[in-house]
Protein backbone atom coordinates (compact mmCIF):
# COMPACT_ATOMS: atom_id res chain seq x y z
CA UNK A 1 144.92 7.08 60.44
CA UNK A 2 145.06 10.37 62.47
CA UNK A 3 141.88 9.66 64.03
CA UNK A 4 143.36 6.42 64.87
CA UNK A 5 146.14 7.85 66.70
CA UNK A 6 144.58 10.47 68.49
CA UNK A 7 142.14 7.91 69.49
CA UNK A 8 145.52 5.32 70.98
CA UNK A 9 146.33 8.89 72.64
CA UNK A 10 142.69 9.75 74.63
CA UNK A 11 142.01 5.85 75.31
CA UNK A 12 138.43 6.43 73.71
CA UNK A 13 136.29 7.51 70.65
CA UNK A 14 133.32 9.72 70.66
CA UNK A 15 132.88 12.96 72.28
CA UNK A 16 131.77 16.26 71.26
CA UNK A 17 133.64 16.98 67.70
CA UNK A 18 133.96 20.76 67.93
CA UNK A 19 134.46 21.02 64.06
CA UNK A 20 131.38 19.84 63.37
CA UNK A 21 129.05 22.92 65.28
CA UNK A 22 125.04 23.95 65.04
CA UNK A 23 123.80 27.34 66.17
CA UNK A 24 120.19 27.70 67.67
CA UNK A 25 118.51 30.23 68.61
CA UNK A 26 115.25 30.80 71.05
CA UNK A 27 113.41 34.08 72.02
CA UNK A 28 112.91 33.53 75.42
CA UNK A 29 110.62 36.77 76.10
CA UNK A 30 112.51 40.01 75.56
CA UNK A 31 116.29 37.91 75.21
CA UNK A 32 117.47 35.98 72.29
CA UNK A 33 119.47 32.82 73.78
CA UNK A 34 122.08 31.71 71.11
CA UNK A 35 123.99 28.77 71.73
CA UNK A 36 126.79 27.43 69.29
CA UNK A 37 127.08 23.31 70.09
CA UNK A 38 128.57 20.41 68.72
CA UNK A 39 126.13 18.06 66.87
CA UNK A 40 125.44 14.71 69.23
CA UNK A 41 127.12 11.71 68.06
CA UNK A 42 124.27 9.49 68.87
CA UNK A 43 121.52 9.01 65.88
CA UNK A 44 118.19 9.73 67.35
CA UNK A 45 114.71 11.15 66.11
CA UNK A 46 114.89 15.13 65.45
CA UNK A 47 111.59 16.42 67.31
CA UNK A 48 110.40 19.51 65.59
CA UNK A 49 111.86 22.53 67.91
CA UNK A 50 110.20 25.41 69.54
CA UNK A 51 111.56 28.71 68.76
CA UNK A 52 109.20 30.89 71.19
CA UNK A 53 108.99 30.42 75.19
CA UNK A 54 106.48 32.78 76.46
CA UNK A 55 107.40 31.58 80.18
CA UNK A 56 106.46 34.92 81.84
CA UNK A 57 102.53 33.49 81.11
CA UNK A 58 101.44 31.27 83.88
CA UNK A 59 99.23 29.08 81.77
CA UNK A 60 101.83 28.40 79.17
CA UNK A 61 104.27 27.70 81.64
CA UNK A 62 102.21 25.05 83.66
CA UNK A 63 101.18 23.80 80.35
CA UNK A 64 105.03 23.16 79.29
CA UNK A 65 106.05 22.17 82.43
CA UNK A 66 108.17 18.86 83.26
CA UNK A 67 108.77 17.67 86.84
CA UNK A 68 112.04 15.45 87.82
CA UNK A 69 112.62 14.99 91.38
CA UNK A 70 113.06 18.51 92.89
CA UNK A 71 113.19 20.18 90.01
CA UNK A 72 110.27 21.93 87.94
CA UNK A 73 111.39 23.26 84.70
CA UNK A 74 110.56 24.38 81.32
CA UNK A 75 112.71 22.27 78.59
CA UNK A 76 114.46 24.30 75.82
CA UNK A 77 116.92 22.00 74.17
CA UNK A 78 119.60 19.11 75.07
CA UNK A 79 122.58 17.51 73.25
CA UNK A 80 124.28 14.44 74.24
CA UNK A 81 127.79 12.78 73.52
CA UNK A 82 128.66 9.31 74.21
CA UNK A 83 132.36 8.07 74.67
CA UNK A 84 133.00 4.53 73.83
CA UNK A 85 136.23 1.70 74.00
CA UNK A 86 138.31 2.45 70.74
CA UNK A 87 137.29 -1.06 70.16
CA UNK A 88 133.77 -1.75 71.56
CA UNK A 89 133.33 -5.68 72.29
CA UNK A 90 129.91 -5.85 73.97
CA UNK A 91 126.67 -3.63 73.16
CA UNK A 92 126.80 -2.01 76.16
CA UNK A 93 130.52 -0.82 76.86
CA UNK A 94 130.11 3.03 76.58
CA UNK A 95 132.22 5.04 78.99
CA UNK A 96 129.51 7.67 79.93
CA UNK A 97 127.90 10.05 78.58
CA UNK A 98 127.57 14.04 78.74
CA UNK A 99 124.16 15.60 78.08
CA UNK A 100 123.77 19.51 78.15
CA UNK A 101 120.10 20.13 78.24
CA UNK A 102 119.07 24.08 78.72
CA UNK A 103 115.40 24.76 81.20
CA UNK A 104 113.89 27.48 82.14
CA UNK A 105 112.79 27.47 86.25
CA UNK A 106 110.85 29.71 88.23
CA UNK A 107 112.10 31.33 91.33
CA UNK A 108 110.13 30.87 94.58
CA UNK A 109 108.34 34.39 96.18
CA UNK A 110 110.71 35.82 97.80
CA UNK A 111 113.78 34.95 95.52
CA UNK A 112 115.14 37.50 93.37
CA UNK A 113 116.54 35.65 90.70
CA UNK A 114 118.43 38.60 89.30
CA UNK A 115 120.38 37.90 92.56
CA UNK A 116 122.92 35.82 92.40
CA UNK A 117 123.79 35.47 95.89
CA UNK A 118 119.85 34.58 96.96
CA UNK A 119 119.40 32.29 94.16
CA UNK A 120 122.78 30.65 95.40
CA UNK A 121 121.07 29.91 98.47
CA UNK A 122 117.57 29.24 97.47
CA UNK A 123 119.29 26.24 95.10
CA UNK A 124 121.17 24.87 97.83
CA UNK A 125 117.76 25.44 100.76
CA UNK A 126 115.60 23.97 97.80
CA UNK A 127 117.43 20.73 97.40
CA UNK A 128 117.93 20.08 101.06
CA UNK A 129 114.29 21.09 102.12
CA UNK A 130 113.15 18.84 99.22
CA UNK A 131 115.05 15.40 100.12
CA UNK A 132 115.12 16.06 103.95
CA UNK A 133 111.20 16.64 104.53
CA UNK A 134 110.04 15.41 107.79
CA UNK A 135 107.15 13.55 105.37
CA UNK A 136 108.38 10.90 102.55
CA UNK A 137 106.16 10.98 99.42
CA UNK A 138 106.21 11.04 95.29
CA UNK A 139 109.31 11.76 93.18
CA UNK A 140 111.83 11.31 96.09
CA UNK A 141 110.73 14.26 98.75
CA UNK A 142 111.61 13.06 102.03
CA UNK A 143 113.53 10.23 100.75
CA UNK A 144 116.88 11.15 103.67
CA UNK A 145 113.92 10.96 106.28
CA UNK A 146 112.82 7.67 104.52
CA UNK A 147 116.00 6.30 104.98
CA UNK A 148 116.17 7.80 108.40
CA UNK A 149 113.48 6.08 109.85
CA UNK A 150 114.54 2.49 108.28
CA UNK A 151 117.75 3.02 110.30
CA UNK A 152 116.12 3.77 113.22
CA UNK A 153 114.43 0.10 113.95
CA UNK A 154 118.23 -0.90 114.53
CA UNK A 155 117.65 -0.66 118.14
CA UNK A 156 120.90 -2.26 118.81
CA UNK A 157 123.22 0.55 117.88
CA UNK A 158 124.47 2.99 120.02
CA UNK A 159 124.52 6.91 119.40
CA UNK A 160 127.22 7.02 117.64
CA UNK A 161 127.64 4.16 115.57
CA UNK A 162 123.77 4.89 114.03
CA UNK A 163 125.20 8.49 113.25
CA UNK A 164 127.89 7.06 111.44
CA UNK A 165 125.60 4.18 109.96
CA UNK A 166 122.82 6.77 108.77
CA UNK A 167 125.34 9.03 107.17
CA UNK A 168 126.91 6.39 105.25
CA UNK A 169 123.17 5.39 104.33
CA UNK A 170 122.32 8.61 102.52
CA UNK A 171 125.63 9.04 100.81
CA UNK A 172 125.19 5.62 99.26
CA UNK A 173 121.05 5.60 98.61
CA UNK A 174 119.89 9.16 99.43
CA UNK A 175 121.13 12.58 98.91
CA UNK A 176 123.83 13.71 100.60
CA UNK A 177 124.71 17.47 101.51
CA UNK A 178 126.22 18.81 98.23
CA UNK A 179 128.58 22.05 97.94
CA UNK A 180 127.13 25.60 98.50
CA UNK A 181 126.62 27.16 94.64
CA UNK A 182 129.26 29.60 93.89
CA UNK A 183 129.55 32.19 91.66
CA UNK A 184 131.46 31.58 87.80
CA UNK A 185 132.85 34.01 85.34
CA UNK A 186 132.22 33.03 81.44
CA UNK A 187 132.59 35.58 78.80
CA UNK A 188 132.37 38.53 81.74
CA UNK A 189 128.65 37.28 82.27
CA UNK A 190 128.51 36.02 86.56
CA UNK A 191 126.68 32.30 86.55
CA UNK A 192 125.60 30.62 89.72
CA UNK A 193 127.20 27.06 89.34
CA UNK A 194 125.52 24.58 91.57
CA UNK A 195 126.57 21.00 91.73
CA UNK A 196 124.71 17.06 92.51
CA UNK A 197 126.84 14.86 93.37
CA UNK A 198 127.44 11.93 95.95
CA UNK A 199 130.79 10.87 97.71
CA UNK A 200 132.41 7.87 95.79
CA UNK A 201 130.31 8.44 92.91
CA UNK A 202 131.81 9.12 89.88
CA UNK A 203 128.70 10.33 87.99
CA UNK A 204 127.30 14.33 88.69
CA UNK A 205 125.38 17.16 87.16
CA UNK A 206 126.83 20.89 87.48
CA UNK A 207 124.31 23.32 86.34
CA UNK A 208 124.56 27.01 85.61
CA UNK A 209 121.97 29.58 86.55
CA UNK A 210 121.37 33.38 84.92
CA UNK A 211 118.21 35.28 86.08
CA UNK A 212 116.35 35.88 83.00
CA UNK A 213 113.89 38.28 85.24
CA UNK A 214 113.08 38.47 88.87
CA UNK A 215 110.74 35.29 88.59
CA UNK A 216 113.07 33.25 86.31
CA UNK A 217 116.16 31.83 85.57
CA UNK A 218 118.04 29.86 83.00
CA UNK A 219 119.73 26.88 83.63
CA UNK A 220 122.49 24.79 81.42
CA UNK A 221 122.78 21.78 83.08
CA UNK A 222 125.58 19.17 82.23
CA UNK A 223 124.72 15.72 83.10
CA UNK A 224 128.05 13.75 83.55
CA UNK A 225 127.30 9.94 83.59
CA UNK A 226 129.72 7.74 84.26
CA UNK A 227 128.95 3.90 82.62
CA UNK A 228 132.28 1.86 83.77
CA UNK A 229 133.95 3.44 86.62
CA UNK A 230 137.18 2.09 86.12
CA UNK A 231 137.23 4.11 82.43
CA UNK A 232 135.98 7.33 83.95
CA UNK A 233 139.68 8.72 84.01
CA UNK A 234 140.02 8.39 80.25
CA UNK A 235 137.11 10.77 79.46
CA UNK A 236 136.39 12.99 82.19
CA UNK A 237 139.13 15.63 81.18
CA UNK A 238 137.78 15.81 77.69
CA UNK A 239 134.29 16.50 79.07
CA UNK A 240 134.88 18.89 81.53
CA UNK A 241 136.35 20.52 78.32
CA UNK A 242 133.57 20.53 76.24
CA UNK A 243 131.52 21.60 79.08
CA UNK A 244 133.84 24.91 79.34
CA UNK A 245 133.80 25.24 75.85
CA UNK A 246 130.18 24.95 75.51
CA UNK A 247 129.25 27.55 78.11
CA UNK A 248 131.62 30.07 75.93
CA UNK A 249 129.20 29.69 73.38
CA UNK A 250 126.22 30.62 75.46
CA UNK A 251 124.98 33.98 74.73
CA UNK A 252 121.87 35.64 76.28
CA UNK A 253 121.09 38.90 74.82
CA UNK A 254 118.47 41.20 74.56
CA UNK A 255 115.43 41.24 71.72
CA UNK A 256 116.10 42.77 68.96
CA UNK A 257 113.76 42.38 66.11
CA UNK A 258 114.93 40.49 63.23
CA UNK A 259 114.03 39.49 60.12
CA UNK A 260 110.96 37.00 60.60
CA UNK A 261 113.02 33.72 58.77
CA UNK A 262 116.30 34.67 61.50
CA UNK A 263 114.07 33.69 64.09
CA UNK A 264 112.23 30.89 62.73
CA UNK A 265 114.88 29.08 60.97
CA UNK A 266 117.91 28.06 63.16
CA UNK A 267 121.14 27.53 61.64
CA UNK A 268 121.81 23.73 60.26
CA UNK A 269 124.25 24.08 58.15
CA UNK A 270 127.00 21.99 59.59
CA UNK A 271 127.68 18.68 58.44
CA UNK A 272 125.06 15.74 58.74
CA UNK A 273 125.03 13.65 62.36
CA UNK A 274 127.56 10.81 62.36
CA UNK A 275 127.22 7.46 64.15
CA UNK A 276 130.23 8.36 66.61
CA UNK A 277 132.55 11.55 66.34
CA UNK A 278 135.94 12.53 67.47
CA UNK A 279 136.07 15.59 70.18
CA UNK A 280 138.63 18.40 68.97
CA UNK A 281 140.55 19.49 71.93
């Protein structure tokens, strides 16, 4: 019956349930990444995990490698919470979704990604570099010049109106500027938060970056997906929640050896996966 009512009160079920936690834990060279998460209330097919990423070795890193859009990245780990209608009448009428998934990415010669400030900017050059490259190809590079051109053929605009046309183009289908990444404070540790989103969408991603060494950088990206946009209200203040909860649990510290069956065996001992859980403000 509580459930119930809190449920009335939020307007939705699912979520991350925050009593219901898993810790895991990865060596990532000479740092131990810890992260303390609620369990996903979606039943899916545990993959066995990987406990050791070697990403400082070139081969190992190419070999591990996964490439989405502009982004190349080693995977580590995700999580994912749907939120649903208290009373669910068709299949498909989730709310959204969160995902947190953590990656590994290289920084470009030049970048020092120990530097906060340049990798700020190297996020921000990389994304606009990528989508606005004078030649469209695979995986969406050059996809604003794409659009671009197709605009172009309207030889009946003026100036001015195919300005305004074009722009509204790429906000809609392309990639739009997005916000310069700033600089966040969780547990006294500085992140780079960067941000993808369009104008008059409701969906986004923010992402957090730490240098793990001058040539790397972890990322915790939260992928905000919004289902029914006329819903989005009732959830989006519970997962911007567990997204700042979530990053509080993030730890990044340095090696220090353990005992062999610390490191091999994360921690599982929180109650089994449900169908659909209740977040805990």
């Amino acid at each position: 019956m509580k459930k119930l009512i809190k449920a009335l009160g939020r307007g939705f079920v699912g979520g991350a349930d925050f009593t219901q936690l898993i810790t895991e834990r990865f060596i990532l060279e000479d740092k131990i990444l810890k992260v303390t998460i609620p369990i996903s209330n979606v039943a899916a097919r545990q993959t066995p995990k990987e406990v050791n990423y070697p990403y400082r070795n070139k081969n190992w890193f190419s070999t591990h490698q996964r490439i989405y859009s502009h982004q190349t990245y080693v995977h580590i780990y995700t999580r994912v919470w749907v939120y649903l209608p208290i009373i669910g009448i068709l299949p498909s009428s989730e709310y959204g979704m969160l995902g947190c998934s953590f990656h590994i990415r290289k920084a470009p010669k030049g970048v020092n990604a120990l530097d906060n400030k340049a990798l700020g900017l190297w996020l921000n050059q990389e994304y606009d570099e990528y989508y606005n490259h004078p030649e469209p190809g695979e995986r969406g590079i050059g996809w604003n010049t794409k659009l671009r051109n197709e605009m172009s053929k309207h030889k009946t605009l003026d100036d001015e109106t195919m300005q305004i046309q074009t722009n509204a183009y790429i906000n809609a289908s392309g990639y739009p500027a997005i916000p310069a990444a700033t600089m966040v404070d969780v547990n006294n540790t500085q992140w780079v938060f960067f941000q993808l989103l369009k104008p008059n969408h409701r969906s986004r991603t923010d992402m957090y970056c730490l240098g793990l060494d001058e040539g790397h950088y972890l990322v915790v990206d939260f992928s905000h997906q919004v289902d029914r946009s006329d819903k989005h209200k009732k959830w989006r203040k519970a997962a911007n929640q567990t997204q700042q909860r979530v990053m509080e649990m993030v730890s990044l510290t340095d090696y220090v050896a353990e005992e062999p069956q610390t490191l091999l065996t994360n921690d599982t001992s929180s109650a089994p996966q449900t169908s659909f859980g209740q977040e805990t403000a």
